[in-house]
N, C-alpha and C. Protein backbone atom coordinates (compact mmCIF):
# COMPACT_ATOMS: atom_id res chain seq x y z
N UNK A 1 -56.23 60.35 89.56
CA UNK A 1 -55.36 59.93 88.48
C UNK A 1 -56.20 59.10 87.50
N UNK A 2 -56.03 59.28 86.13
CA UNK A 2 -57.12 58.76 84.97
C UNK A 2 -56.19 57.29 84.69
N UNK A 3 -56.92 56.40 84.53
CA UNK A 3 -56.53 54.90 84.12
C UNK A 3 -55.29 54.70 83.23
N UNK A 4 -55.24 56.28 82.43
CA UNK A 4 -54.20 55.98 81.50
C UNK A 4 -53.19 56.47 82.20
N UNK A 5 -52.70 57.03 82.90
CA UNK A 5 -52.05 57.66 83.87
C UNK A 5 -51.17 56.63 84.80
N UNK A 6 -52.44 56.05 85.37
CA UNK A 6 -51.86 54.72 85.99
C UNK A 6 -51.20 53.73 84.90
N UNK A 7 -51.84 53.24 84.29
CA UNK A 7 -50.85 52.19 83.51
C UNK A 7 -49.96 53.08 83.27
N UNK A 8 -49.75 54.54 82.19
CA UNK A 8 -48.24 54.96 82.35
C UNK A 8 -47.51 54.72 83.60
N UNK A 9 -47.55 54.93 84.36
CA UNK A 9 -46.71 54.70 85.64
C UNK A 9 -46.63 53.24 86.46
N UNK A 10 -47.61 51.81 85.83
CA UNK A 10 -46.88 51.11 85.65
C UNK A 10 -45.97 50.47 84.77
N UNK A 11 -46.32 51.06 83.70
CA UNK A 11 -45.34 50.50 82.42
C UNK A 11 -43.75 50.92 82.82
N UNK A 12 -43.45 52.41 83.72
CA UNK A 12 -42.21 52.66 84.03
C UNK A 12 -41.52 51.34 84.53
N UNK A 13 -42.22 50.60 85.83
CA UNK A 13 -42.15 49.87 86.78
C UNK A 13 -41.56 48.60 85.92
N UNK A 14 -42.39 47.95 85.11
CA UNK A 14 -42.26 47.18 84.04
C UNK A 14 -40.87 46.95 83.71
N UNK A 15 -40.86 47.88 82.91
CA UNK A 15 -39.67 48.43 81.70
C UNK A 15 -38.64 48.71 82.45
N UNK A 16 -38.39 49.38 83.77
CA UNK A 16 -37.78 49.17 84.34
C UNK A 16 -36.75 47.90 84.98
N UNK A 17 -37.83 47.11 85.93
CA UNK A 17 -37.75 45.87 86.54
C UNK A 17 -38.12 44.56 85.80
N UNK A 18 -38.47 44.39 84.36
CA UNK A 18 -39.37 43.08 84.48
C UNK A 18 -40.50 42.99 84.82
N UNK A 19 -40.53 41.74 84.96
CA UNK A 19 -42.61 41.21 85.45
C UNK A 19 -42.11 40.90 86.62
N UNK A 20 -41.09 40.30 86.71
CA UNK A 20 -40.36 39.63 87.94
C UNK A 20 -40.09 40.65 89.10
N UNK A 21 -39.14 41.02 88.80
CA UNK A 21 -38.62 42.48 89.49
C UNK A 21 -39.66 43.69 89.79
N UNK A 22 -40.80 43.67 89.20
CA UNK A 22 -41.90 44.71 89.47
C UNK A 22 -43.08 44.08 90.34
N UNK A 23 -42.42 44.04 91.98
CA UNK A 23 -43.05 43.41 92.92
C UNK A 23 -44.15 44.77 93.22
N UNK A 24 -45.74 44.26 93.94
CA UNK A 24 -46.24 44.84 94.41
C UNK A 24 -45.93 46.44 95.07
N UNK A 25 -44.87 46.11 95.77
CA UNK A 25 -44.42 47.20 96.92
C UNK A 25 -43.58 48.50 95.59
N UNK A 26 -43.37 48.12 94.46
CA UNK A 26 -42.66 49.04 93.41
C UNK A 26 -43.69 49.35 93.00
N UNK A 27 -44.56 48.46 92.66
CA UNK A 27 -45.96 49.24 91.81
C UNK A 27 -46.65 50.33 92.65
N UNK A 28 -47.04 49.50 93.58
CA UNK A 28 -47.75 50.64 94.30
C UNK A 28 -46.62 51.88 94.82
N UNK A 29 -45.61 51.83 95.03
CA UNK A 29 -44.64 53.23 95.41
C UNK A 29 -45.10 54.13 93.84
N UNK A 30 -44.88 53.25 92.57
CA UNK A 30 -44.67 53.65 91.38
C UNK A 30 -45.92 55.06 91.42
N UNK A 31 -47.00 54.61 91.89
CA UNK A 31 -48.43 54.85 91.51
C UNK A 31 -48.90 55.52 92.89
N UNK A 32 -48.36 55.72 93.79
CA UNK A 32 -48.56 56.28 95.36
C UNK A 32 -50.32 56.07 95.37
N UNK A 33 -50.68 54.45 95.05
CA UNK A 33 -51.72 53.49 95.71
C UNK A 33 -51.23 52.43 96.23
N UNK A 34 -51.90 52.00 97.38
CA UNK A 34 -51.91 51.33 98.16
C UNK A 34 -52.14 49.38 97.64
N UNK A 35 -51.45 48.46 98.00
CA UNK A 35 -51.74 47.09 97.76
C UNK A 35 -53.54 47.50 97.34
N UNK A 36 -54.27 47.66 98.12
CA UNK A 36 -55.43 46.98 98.01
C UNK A 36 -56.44 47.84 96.79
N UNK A 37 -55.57 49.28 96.76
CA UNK A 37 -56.53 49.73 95.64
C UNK A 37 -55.82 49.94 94.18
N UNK A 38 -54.42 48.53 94.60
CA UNK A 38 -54.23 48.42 93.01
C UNK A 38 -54.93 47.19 92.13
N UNK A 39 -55.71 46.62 93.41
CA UNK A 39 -56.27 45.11 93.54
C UNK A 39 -57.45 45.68 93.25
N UNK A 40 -58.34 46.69 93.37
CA UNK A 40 -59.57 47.54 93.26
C UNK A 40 -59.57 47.63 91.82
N UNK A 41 -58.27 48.09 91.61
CA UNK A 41 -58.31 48.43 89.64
C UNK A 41 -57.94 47.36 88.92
N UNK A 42 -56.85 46.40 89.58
CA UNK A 42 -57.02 45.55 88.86
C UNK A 42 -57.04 44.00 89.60
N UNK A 43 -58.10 43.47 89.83
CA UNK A 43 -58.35 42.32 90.63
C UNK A 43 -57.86 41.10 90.51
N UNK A 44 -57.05 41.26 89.06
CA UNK A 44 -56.32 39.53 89.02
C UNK A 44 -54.60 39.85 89.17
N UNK A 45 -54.12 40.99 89.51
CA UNK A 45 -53.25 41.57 90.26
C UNK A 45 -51.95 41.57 89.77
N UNK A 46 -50.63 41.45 89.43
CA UNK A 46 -49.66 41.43 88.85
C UNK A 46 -49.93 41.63 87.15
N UNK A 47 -50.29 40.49 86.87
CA UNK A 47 -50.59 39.88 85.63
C UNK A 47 -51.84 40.57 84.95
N UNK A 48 -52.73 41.36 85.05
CA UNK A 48 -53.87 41.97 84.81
C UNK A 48 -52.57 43.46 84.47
N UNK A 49 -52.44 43.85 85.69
CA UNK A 49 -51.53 45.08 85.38
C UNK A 49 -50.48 45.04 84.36
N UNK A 50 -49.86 44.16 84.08
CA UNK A 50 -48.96 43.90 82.73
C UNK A 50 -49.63 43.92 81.92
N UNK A 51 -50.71 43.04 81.63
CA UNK A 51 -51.50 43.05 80.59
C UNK A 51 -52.22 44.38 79.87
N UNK A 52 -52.85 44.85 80.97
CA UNK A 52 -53.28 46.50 80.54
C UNK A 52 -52.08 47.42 79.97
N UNK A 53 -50.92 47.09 80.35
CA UNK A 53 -49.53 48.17 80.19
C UNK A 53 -49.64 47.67 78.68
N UNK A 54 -49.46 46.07 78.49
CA UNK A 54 -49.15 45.46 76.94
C UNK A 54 -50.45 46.09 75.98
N UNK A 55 -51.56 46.28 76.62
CA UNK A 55 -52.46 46.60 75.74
C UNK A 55 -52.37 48.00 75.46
N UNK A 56 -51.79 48.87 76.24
CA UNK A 56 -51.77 50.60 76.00
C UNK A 56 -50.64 50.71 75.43
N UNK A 57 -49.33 49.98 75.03
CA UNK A 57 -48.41 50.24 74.24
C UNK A 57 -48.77 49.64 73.05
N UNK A 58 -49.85 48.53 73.16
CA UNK A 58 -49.82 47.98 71.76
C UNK A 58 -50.77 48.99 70.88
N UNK A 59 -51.68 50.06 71.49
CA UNK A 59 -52.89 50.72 70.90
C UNK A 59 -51.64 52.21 70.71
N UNK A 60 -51.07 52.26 71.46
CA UNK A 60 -49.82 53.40 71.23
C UNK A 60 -49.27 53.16 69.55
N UNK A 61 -48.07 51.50 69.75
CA UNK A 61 -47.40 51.17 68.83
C UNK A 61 -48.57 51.72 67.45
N UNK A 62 -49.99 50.90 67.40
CA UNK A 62 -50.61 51.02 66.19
C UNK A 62 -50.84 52.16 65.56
N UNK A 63 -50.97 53.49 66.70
CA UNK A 63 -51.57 55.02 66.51
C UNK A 63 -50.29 55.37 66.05
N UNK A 64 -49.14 55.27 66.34
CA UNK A 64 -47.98 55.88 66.43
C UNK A 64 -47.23 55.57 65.27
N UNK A 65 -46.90 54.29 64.95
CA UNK A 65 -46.08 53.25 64.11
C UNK A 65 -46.90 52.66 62.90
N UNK A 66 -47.81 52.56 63.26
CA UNK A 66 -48.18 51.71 62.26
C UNK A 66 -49.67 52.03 61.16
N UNK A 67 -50.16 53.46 61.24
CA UNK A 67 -50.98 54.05 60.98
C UNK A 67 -50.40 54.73 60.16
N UNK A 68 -49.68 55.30 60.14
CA UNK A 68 -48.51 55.75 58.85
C UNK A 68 -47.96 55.02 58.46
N UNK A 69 -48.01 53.47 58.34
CA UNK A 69 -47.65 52.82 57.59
C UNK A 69 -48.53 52.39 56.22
N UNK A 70 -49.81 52.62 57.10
CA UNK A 70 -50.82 52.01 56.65
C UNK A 70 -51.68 53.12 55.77
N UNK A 71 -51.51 54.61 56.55
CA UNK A 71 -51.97 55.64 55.33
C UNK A 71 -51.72 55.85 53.91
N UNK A 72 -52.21 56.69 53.45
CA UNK A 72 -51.56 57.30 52.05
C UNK A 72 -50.49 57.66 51.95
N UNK A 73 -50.36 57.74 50.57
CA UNK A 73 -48.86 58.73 50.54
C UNK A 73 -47.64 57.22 50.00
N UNK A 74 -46.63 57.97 49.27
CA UNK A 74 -45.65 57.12 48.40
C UNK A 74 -44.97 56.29 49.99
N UNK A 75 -44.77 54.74 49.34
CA UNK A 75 -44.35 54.21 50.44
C UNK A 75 -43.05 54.91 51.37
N UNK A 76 -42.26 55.49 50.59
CA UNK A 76 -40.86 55.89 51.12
C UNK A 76 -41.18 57.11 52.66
N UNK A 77 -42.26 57.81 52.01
CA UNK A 77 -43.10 58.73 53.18
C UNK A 77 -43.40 57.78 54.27
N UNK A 78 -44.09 57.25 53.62
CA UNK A 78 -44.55 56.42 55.20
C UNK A 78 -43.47 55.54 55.98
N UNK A 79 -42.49 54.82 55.36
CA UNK A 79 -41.13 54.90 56.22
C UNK A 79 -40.63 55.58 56.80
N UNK A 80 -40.76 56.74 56.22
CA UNK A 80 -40.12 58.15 56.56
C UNK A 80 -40.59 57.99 58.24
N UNK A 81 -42.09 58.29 57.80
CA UNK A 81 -43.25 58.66 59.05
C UNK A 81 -42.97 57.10 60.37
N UNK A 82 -42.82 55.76 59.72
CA UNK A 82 -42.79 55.28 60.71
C UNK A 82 -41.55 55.52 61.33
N UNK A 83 -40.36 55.61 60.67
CA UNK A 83 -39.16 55.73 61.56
C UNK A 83 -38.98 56.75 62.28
N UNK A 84 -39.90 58.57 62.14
CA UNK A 84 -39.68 59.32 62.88
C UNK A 84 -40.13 58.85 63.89
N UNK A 85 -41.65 58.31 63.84
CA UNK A 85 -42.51 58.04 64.90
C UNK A 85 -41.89 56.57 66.56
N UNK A 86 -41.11 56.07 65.31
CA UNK A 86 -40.34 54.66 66.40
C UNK A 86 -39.72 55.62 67.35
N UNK A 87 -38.87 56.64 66.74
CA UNK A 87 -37.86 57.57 67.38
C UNK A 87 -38.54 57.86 68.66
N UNK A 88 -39.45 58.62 68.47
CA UNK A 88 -40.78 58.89 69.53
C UNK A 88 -41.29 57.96 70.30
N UNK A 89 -41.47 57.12 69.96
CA UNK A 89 -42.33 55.70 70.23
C UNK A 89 -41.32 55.74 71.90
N UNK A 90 -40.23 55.29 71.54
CA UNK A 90 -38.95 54.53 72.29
C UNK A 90 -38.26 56.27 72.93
N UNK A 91 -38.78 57.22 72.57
CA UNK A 91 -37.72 58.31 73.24
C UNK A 91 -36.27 58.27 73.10
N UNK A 92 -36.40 58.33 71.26
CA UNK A 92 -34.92 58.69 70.79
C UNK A 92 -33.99 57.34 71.85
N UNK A 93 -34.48 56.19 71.91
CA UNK A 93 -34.02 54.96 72.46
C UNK A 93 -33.76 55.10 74.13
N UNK A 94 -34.09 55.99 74.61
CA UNK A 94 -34.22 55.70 76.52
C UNK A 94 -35.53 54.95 76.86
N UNK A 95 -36.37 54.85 76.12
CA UNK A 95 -36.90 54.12 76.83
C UNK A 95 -36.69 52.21 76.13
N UNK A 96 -36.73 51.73 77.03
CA UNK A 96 -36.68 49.93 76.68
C UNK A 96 -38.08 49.58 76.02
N UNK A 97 -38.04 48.84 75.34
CA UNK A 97 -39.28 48.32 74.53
C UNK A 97 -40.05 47.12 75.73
N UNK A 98 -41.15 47.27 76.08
CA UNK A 98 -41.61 46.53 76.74
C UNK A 98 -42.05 45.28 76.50
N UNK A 99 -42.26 44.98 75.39
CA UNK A 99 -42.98 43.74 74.25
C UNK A 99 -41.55 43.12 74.34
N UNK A 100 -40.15 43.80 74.61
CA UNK A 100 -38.82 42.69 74.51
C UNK A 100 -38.63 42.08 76.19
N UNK A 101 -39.14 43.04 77.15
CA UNK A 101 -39.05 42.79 78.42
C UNK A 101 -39.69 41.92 79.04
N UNK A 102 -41.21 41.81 78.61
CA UNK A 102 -41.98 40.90 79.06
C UNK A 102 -41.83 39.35 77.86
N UNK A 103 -41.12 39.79 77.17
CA UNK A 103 -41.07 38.46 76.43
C UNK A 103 -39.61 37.38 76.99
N UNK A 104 -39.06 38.01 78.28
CA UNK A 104 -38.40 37.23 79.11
C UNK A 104 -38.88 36.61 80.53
N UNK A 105 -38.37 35.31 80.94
CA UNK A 105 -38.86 35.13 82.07
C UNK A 105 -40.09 34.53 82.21
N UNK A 106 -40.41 34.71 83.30
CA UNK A 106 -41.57 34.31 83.98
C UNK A 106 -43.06 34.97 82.87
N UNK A 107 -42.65 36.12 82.81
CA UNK A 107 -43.94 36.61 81.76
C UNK A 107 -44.05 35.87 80.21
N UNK A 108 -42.65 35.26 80.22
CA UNK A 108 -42.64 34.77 78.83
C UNK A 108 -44.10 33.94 77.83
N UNK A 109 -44.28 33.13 78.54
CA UNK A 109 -45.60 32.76 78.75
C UNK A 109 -46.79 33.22 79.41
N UNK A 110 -46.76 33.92 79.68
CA UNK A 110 -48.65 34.94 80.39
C UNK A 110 -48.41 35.63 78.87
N UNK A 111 -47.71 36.03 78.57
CA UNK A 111 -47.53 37.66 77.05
C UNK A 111 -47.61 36.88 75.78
N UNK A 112 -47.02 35.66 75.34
CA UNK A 112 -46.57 35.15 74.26
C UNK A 112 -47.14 35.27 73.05
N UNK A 113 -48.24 35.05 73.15
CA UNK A 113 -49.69 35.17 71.94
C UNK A 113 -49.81 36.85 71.54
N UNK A 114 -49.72 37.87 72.61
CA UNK A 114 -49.54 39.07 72.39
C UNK A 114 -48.63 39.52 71.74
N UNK A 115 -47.11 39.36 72.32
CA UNK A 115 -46.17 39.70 71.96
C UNK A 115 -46.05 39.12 70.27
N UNK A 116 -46.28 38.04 70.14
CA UNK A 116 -46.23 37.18 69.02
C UNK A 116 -46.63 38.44 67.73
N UNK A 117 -47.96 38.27 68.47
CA UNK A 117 -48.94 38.98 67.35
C UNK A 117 -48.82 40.35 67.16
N UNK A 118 -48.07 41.41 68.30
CA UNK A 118 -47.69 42.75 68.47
C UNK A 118 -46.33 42.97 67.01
N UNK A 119 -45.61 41.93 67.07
CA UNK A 119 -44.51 42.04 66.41
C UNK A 119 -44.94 41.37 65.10
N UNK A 120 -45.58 40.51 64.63
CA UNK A 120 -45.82 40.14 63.66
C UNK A 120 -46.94 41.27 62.85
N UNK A 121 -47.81 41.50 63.58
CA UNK A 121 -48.55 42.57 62.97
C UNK A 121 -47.72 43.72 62.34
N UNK A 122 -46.65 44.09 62.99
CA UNK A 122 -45.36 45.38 62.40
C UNK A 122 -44.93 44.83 61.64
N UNK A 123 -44.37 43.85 61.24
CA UNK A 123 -43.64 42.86 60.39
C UNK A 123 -44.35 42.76 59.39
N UNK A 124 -45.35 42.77 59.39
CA UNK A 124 -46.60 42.28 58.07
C UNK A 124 -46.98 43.51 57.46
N UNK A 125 -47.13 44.60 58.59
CA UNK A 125 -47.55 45.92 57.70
C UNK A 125 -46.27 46.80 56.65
N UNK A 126 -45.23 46.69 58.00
CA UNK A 126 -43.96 46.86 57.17
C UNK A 126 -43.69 46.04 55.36
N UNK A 127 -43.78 44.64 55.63
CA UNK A 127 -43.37 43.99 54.28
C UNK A 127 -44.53 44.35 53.58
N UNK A 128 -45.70 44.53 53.65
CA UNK A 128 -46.78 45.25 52.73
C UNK A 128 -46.80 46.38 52.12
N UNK A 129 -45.64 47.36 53.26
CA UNK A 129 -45.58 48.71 52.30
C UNK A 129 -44.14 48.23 51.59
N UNK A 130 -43.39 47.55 51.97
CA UNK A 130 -42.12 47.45 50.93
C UNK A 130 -42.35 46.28 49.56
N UNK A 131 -43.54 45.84 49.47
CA UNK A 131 -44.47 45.10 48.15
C UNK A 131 -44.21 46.11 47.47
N UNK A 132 -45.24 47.49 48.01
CA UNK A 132 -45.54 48.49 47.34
C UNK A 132 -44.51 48.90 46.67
N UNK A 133 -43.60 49.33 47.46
CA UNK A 133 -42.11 49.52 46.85
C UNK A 133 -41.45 49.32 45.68
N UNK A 134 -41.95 48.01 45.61
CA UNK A 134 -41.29 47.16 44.61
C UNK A 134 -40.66 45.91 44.99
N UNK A 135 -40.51 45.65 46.12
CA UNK A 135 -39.77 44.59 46.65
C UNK A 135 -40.88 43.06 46.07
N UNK A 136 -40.13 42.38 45.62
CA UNK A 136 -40.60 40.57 46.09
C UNK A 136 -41.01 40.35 47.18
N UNK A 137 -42.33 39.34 47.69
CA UNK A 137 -42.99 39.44 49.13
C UNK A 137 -41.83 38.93 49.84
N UNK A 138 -40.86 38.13 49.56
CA UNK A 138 -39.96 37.16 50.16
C UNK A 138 -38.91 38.06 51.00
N UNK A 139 -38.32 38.95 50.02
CA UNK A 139 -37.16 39.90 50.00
C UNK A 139 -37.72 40.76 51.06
N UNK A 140 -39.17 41.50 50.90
CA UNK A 140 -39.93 42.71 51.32
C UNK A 140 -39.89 41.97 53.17
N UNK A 141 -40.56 40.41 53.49
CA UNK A 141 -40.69 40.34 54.58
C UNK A 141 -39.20 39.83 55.69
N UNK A 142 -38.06 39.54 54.38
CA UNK A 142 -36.67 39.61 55.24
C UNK A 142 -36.48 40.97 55.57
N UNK A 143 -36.40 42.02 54.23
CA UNK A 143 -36.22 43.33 55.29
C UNK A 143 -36.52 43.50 56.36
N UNK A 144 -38.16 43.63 56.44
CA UNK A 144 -39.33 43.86 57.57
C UNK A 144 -39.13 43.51 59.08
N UNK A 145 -38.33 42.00 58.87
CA UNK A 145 -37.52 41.08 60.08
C UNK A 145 -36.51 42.05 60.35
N UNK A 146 -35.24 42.16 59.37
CA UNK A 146 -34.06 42.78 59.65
C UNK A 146 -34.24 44.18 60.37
N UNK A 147 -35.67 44.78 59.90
CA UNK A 147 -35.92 46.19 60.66
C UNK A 147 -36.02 46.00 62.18
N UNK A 148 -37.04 45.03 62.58
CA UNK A 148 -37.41 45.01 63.23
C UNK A 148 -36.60 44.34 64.76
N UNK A 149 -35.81 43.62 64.31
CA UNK A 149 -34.65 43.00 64.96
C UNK A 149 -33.21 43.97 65.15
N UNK A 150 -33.42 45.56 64.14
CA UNK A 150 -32.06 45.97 64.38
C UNK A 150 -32.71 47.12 65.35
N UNK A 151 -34.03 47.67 64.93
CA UNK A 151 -34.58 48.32 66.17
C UNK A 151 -34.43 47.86 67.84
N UNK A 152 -34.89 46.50 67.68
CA UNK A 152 -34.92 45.92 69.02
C UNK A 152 -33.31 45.86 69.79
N UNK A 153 -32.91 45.02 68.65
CA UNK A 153 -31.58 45.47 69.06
C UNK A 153 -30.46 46.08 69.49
N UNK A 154 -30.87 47.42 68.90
CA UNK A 154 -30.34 48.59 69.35
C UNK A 154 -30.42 49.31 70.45
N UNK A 155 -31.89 48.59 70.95
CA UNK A 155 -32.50 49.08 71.83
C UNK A 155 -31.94 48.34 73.45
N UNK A 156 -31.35 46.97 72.86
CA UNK A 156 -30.97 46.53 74.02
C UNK A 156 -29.49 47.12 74.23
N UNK A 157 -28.51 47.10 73.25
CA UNK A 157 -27.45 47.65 73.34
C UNK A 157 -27.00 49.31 73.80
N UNK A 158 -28.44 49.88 73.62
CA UNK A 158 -28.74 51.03 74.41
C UNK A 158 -28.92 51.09 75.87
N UNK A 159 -29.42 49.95 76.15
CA UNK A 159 -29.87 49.69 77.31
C UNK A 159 -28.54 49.63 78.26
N UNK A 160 -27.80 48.20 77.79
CA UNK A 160 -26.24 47.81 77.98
C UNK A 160 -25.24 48.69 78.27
N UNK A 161 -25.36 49.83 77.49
CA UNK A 161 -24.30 50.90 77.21
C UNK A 161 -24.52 51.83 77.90
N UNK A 162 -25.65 52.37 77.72
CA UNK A 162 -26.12 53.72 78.57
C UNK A 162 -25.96 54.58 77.54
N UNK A 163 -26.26 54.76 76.02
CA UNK A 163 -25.81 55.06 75.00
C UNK A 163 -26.66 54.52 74.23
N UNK A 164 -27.49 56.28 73.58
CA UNK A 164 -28.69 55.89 73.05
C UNK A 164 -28.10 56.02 71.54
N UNK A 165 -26.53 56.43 71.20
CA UNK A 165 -26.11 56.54 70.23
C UNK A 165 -26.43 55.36 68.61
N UNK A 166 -26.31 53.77 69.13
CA UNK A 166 -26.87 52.65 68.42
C UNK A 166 -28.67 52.69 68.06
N UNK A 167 -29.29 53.11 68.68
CA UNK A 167 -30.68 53.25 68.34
C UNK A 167 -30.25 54.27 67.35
N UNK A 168 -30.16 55.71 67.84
CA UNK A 168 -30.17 57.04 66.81
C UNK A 168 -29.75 56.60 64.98
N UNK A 169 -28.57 55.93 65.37
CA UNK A 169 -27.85 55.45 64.07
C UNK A 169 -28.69 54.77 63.33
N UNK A 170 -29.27 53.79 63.95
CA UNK A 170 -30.51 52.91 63.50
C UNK A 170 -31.48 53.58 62.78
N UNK A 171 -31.81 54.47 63.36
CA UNK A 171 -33.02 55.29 63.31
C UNK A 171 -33.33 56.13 62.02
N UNK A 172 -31.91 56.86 61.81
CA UNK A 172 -31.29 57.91 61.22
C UNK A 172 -31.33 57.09 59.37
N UNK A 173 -30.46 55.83 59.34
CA UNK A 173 -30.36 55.50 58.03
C UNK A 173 -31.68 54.32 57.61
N UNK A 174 -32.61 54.12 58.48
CA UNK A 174 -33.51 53.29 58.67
C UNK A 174 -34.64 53.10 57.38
N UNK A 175 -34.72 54.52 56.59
CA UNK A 175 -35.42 54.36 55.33
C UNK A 175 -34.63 54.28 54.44
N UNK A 176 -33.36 54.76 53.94
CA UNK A 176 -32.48 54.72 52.96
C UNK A 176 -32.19 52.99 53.11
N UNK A 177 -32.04 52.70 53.88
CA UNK A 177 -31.66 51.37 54.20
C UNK A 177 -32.46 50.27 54.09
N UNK A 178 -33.88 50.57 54.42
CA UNK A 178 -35.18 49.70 54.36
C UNK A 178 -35.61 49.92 52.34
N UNK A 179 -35.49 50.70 51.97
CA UNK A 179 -35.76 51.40 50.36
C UNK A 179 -34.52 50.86 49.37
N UNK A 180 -33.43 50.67 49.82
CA UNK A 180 -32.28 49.98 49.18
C UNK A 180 -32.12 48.55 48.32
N UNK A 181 -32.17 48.27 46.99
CA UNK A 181 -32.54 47.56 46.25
C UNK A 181 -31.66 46.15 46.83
């Protein structure tokens, strides 16, 4: 199994359970390795393995989300492009955002500086292409917030519900809505 492989299959564990709830005995079932050769891959053990998961969604989020933000092309395109791509990102909203999961709890603090900077970095590229737009920086980085908080949001109420219907909706009017004077 290739490294990226493994962290996919702990990030399930994760996103699933928490930092909390994703005891040893889940990881390793997750990953059909053993305690000692998840300690082989990653030697500072719980917390090393989160960390690698936070770092392969955050190199995901950037390839995925935020590279079409950052390309060419009239800003409204690249909204376009990031909101198909969130769709994707999150699996049309089944999957839970992990950057909201580990930013509870016990991980709250091991992630904080990450998470911080994972979400602010989207926030910043976002209000940079809605400058472009035309927006005021002020106006451009409340949108950017409001995006980013109705995504997350949706995402928990997806979670709640079992009803990926609140993400989709999100999703769906997300540039008309982000482009709206």
């Amino acid at each position: 199994m290739s490294r990226n492989e493994l962290i996919a299959r702990l990030a399930k564990v994760f996103r699933q359970y928490g930092y909390e709830g994703a005891t040893l005995a889940r990881l390793s079932e997750a990953t059909g390795l053993g305690k000692a050769s998840l300690y082989h891959y990653f030697p500072k053990g719980k917390e090393e393995m989160a960390a690698a998961v936070l770092n392969q969604i955050n190199d995901c989020m950037e390839e995925s989300v935020l590279a079409p933000l950052r390309g060419s092309g009239e800003p409204a395109e690249r909204i376009c492009a990031m909101s198909k791509n969130v769709a994707k990102f999150y699996n049309h909203g089944q999957q839970t955002c992990l950057l909201a999961v580990l930013a509870l709890g016990e991980s709250k603090d091991l992630f904080h500086t990450q998470i911080r900077c994972a979400l602010n970095v989207w926030i910043d590229t976002l209000t940079t292409v809605l400058i472009e737009a035309g927006f005021e920086p002020a106006r451009a980085r409340c949108k950017a917030e409001n995006t980013i908080l109705q995504i997350q949001g949706s995402l928990v109420l997806v979670r709640g519900l079992d009803d990926t219907a609140p993400f989709e909706r999100i999703i769906k009017h997300l540039p008309e809505e982000l482009l709206k004077a």
